[in-house]
PDB file of N, CA and C in Angstrom:
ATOM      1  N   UNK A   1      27.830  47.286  19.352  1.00  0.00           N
ATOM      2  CA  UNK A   1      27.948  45.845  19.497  1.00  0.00           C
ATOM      3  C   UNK A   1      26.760  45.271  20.262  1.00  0.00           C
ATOM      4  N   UNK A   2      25.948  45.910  21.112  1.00  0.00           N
ATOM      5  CA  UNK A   2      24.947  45.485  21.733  1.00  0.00           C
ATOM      6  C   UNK A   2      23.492  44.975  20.923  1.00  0.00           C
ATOM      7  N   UNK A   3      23.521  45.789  19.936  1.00  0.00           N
ATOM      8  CA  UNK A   3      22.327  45.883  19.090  1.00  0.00           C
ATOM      9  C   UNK A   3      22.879  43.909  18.244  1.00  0.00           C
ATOM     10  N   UNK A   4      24.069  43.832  18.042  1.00  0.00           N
ATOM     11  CA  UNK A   4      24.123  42.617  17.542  1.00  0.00           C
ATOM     12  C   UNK A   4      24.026  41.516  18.294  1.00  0.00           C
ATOM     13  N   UNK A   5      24.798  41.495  19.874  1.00  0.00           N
ATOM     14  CA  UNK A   5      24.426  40.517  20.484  1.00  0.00           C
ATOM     15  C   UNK A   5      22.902  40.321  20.836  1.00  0.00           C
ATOM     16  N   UNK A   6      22.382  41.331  21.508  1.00  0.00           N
ATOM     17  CA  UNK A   6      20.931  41.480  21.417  1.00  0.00           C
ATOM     18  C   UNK A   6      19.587  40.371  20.383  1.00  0.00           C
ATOM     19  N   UNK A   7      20.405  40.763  18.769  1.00  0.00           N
ATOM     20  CA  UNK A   7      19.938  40.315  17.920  1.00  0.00           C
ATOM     21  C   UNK A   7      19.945  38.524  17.785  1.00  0.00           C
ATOM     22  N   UNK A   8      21.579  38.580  18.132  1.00  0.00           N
ATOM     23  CA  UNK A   8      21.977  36.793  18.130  1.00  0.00           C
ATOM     24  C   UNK A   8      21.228  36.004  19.268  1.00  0.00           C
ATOM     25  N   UNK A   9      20.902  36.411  20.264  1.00  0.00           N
ATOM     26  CA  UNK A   9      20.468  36.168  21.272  1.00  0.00           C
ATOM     27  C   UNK A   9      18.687  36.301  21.187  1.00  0.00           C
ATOM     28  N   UNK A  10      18.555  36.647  20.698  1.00  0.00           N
ATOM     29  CA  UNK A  10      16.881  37.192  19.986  1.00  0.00           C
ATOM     30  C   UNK A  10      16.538  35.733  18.879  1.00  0.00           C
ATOM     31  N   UNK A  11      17.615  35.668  18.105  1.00  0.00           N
ATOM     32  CA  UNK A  11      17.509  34.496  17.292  1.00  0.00           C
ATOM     33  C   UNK A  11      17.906  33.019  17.523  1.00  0.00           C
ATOM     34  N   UNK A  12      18.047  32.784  18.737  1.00  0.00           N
ATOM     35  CA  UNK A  12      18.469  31.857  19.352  1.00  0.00           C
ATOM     36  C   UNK A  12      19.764  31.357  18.564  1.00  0.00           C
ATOM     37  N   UNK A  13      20.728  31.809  17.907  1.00  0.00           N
ATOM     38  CA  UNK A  13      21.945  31.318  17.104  1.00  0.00           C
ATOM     39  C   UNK A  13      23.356  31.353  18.653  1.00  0.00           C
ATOM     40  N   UNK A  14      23.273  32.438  19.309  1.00  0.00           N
ATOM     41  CA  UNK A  14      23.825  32.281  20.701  1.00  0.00           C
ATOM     42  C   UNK A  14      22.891  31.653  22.138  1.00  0.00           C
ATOM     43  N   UNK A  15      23.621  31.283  23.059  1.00  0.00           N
ATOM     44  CA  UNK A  15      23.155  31.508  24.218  1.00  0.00           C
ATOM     45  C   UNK A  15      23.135  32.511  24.678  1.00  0.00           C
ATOM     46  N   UNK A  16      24.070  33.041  25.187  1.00  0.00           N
ATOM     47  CA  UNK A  16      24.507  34.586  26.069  1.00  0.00           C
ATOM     48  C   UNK A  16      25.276  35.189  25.891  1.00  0.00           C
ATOM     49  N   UNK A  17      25.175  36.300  25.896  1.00  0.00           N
ATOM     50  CA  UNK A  17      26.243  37.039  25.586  1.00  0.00           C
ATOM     51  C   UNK A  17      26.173  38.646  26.505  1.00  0.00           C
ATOM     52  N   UNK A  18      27.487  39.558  25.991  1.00  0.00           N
ATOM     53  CA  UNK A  18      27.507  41.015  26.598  1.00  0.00           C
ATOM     54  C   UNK A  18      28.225  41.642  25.612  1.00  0.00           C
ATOM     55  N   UNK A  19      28.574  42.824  25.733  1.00  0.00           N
ATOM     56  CA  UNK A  19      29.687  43.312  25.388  1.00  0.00           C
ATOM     57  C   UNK A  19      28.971  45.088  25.193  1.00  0.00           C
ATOM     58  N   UNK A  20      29.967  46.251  25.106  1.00  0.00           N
ATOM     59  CA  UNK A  20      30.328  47.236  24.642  1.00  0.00           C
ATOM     60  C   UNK A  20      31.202  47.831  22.972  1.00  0.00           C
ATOM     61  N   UNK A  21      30.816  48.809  22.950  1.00  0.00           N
ATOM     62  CA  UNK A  21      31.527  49.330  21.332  1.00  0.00           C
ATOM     63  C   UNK A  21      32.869  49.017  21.133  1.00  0.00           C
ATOM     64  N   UNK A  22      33.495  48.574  21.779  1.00  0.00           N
ATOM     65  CA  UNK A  22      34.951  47.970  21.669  1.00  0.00           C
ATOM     66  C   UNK A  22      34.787  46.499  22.036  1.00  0.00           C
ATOM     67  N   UNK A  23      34.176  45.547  22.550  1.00  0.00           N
ATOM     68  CA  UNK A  23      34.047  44.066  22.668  1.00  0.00           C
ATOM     69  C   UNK A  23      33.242  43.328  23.404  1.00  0.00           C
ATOM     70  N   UNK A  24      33.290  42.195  23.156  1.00  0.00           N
ATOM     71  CA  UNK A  24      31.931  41.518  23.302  1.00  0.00           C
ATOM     72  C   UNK A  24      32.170  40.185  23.669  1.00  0.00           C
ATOM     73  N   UNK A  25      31.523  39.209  24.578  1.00  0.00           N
ATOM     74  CA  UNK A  25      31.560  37.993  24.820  1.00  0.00           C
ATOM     75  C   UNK A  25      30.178  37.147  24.411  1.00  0.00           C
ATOM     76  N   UNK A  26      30.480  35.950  24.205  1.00  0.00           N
ATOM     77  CA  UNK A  26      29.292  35.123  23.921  1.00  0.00           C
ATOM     78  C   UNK A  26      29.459  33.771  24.103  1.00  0.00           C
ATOM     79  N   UNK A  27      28.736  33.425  24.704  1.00  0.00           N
ATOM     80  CA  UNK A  27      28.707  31.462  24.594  1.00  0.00           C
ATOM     81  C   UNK A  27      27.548  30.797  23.624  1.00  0.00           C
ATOM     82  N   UNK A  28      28.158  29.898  22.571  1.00  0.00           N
ATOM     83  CA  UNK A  28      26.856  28.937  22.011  1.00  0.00           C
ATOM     84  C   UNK A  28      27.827  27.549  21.602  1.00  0.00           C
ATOM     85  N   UNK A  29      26.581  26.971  20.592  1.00  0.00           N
ATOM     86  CA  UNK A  29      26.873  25.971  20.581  1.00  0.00           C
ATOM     87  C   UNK A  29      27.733  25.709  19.251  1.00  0.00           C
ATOM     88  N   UNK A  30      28.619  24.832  19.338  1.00  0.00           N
ATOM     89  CA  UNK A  30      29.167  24.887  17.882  1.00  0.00           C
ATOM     90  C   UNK A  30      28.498  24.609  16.581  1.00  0.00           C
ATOM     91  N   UNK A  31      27.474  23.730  16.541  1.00  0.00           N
ATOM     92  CA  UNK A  31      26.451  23.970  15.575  1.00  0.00           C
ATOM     93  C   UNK A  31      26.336  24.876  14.719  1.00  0.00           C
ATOM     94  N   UNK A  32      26.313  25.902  15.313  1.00  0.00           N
ATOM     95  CA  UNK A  32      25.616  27.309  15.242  1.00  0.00           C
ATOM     96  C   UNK A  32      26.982  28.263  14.464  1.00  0.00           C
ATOM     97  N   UNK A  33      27.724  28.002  14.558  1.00  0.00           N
ATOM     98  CA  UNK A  33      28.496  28.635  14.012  1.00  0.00           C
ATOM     99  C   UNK A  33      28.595  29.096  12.367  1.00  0.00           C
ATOM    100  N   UNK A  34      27.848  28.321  11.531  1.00  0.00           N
ATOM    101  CA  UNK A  34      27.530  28.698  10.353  1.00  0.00           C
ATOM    102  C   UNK A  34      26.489  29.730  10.546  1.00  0.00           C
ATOM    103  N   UNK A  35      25.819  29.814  11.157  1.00  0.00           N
ATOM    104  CA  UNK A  35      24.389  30.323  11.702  1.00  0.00           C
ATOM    105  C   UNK A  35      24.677  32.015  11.881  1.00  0.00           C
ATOM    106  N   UNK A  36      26.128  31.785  12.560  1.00  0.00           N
ATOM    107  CA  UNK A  36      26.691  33.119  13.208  1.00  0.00           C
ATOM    108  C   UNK A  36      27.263  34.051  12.259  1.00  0.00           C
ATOM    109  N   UNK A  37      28.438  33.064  11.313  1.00  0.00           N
ATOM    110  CA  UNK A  37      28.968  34.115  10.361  1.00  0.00           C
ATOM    111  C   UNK A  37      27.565  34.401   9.073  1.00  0.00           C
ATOM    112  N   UNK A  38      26.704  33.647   8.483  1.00  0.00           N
ATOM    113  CA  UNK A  38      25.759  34.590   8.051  1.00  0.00           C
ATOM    114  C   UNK A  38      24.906  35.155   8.252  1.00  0.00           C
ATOM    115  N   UNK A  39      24.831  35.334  10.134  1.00  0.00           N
ATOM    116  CA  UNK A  39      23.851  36.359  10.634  1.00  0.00           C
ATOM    117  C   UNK A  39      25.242  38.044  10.405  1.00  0.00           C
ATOM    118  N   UNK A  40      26.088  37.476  10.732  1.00  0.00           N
ATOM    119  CA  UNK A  40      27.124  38.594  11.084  1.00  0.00           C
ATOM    120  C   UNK A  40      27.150  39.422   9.250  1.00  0.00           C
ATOM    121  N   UNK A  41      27.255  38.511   8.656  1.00  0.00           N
ATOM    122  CA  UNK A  41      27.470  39.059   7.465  1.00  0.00           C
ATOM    123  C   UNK A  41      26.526  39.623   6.722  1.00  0.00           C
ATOM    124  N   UNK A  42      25.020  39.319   6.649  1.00  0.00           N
ATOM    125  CA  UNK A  42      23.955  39.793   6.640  1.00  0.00           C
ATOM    126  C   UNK A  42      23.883  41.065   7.466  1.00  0.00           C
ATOM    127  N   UNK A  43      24.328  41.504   8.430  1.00  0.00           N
ATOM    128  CA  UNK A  43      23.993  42.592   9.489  1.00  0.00           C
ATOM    129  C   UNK A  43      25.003  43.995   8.932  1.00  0.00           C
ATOM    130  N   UNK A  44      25.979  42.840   8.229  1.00  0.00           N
ATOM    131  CA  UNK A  44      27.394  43.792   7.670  1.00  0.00           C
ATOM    132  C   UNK A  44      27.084  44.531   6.145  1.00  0.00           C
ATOM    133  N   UNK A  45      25.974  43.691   5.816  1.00  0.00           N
ATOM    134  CA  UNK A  45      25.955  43.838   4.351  1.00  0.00           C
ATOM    135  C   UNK A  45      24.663  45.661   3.971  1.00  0.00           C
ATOM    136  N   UNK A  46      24.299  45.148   4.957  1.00  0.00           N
ATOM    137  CA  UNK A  46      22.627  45.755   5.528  1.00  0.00           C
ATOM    138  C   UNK A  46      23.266  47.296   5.558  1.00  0.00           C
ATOM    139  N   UNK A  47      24.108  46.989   6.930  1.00  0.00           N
ATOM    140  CA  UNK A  47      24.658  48.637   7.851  1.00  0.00           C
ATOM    141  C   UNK A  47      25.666  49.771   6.352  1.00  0.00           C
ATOM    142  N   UNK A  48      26.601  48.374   5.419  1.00  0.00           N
ATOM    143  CA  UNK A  48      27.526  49.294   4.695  1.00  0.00           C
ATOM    144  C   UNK A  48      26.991  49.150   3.528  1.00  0.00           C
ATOM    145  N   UNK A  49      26.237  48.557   2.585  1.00  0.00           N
ATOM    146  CA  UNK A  49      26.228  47.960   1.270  1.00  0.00           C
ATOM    147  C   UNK A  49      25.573  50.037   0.702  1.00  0.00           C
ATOM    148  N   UNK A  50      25.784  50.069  -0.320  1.00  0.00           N
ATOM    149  CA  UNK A  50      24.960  50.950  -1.074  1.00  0.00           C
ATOM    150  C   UNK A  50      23.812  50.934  -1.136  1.00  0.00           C
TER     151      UNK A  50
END
């Protein structure tokens, strides 16, 4: 989970965040929230796709 907050936080789509392999915190802006689920899903597609 670090490698993703890391990333969101790298891309300015969060402010701040933390977390470990079981969970994670973050603050941003609501804006951004489209921003978030296709960074998340992009990252998802990447790690499992064939």
């Amino acid at each position: 989970m670090d490698h993703l907050i890391k990333s969101l936080i790298d891309n300015n789509i969060i402010d701040k965040g933390g977390g470990h392999n079981m969970a994670a915190g973050f603050t941003m802006k609501k804006n951004n929230i489209k921003l978030l689920d296709n960074f998340i899903q992009k990252d998802y597609l990447k790690k499992y796709s064939d």
